[in-house]
C-alpha atoms as a PDB file:
ATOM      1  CA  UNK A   1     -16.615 -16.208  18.261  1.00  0.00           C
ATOM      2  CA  UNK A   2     -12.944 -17.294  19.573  1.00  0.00           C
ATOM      3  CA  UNK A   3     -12.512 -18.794  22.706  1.00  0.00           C
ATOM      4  CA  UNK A   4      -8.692 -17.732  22.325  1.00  0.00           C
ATOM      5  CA  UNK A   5      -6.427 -14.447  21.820  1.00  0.00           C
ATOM      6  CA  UNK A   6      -3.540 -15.267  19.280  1.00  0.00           C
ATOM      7  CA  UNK A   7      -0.534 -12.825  20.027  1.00  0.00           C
ATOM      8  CA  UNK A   8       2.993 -12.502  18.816  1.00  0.00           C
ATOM      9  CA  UNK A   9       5.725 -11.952  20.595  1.00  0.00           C
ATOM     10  CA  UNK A  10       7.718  -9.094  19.099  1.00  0.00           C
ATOM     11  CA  UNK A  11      10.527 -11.216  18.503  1.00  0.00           C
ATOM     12  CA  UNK A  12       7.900 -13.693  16.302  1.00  0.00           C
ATOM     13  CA  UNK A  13       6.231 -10.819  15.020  1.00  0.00           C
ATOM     14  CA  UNK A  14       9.592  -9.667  13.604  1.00  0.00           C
ATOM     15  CA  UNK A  15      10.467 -13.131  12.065  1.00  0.00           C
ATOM     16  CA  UNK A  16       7.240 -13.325  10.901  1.00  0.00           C
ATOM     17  CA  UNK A  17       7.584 -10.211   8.719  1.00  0.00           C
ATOM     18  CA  UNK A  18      10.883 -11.048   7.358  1.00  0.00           C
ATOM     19  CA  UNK A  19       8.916 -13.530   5.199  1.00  0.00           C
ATOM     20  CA  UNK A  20       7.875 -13.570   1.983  1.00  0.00           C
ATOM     21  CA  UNK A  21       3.810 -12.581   1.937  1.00  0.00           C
ATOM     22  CA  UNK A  22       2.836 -15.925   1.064  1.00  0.00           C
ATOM     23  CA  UNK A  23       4.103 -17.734   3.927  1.00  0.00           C
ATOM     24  CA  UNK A  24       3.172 -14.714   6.230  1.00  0.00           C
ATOM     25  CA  UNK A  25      -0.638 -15.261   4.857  1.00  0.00           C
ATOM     26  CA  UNK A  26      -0.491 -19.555   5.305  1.00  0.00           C
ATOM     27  CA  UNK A  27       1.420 -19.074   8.583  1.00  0.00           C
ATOM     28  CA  UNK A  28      -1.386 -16.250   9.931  1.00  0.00           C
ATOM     29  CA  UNK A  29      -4.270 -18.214   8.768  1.00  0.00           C
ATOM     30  CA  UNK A  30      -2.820 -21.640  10.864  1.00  0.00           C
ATOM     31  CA  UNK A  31      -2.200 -18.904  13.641  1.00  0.00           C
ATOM     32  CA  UNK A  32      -5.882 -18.337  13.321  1.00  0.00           C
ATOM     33  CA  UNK A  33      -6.928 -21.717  14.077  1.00  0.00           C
ATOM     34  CA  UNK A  34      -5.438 -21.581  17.169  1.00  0.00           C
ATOM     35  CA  UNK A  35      -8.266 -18.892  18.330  1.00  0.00           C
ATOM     36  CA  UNK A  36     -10.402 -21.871  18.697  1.00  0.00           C
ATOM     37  CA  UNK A  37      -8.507 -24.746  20.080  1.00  0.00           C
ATOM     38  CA  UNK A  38      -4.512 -24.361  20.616  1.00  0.00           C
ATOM     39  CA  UNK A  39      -4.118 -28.027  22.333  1.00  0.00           C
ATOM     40  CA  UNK A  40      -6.069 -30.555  20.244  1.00  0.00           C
ATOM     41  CA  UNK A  41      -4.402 -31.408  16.926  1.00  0.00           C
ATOM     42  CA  UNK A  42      -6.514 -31.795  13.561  1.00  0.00           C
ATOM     43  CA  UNK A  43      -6.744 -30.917   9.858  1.00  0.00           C
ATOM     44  CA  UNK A  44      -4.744 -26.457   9.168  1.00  0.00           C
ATOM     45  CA  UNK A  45      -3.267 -27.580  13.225  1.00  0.00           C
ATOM     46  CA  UNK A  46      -0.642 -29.803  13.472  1.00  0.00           C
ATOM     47  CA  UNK A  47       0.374 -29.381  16.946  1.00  0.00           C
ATOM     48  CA  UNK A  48       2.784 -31.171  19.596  1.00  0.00           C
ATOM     49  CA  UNK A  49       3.428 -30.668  22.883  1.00  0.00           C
ATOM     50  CA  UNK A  50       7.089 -30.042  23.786  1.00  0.00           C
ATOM     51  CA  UNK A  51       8.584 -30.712  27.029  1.00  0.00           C
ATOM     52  CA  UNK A  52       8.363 -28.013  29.742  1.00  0.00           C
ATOM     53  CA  UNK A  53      11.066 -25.637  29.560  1.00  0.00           C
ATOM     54  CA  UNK A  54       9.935 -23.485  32.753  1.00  0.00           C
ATOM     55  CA  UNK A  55       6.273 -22.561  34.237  1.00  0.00           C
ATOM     56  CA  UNK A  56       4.650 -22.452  31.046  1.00  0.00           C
ATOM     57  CA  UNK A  57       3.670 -25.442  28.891  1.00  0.00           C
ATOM     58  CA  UNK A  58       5.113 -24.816  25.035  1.00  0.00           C
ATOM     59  CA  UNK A  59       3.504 -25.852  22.373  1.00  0.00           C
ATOM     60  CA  UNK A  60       4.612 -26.816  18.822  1.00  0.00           C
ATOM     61  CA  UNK A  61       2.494 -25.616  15.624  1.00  0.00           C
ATOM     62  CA  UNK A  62       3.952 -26.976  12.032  1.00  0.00           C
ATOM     63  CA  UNK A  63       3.057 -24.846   8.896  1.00  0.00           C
ATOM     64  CA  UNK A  64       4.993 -26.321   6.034  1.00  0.00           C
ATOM     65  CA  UNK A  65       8.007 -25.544   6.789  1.00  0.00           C
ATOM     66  CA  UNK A  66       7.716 -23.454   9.629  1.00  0.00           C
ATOM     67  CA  UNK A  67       7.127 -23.864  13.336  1.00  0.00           C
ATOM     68  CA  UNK A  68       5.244 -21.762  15.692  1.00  0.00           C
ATOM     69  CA  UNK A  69       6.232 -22.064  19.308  1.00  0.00           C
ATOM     70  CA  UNK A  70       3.832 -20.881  21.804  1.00  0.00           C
ATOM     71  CA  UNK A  71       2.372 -21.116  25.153  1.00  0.00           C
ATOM     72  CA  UNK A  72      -1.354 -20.188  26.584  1.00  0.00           C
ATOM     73  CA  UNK A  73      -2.068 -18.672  29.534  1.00  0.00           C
ATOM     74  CA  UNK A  74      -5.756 -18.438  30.198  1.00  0.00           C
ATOM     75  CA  UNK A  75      -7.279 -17.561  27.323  1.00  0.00           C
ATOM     76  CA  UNK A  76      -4.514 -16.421  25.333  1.00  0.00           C
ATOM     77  CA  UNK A  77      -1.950 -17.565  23.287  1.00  0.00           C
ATOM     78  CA  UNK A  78       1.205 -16.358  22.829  1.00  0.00           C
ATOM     79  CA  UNK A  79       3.336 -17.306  20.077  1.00  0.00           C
ATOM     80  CA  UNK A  80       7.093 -16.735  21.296  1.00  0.00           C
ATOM     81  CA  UNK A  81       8.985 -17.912  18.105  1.00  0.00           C
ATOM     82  CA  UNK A  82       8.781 -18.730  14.546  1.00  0.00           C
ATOM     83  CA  UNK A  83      11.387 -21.028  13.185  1.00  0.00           C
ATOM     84  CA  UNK A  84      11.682 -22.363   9.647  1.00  0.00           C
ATOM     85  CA  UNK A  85      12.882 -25.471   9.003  1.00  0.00           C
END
């Protein structure tokens, strides 16, 4: 069961589905990894912490090229941007 609630931000949500549906279905399923552990890096999770941009901590999450941005409060997490690089 996941410790963690993944949500998008309608803004990410939106960028999300302007994709084609291969990156939507590698970038969900590396969104999905987050439901168990959105702070400790590893193998499908490449994640950094960025530097604190107000009273939330942001992280970093790299698919390909792509980037998730997101920050967790309590036991969820939610994603705020998706960038491609």
């Amino acid at each position: 069961m996941p410790k963690f609630d993944v949500r998008l931000s309608k803004t990410a949500d939106k960028e999300l589905d302007g994709l084609d549906k291969q990156a939507q279905n590698r970038i969900r399923a590396a969104l999905r990894e987050l439901e168990n552990d959105p702070f400790q890096p590893r193998p499908k999770a490449d994640i950094k912490k960025l530097h604190k941009m107000s009273r939330h901590q942001f992280y970093r999450l790299s698919i390909g090229n792509y980037r998730a941005i997101y920050a967790v409060e309590g036991t969820e997490v939610k994603v705020t941007k998706m960038i491609c690089s």
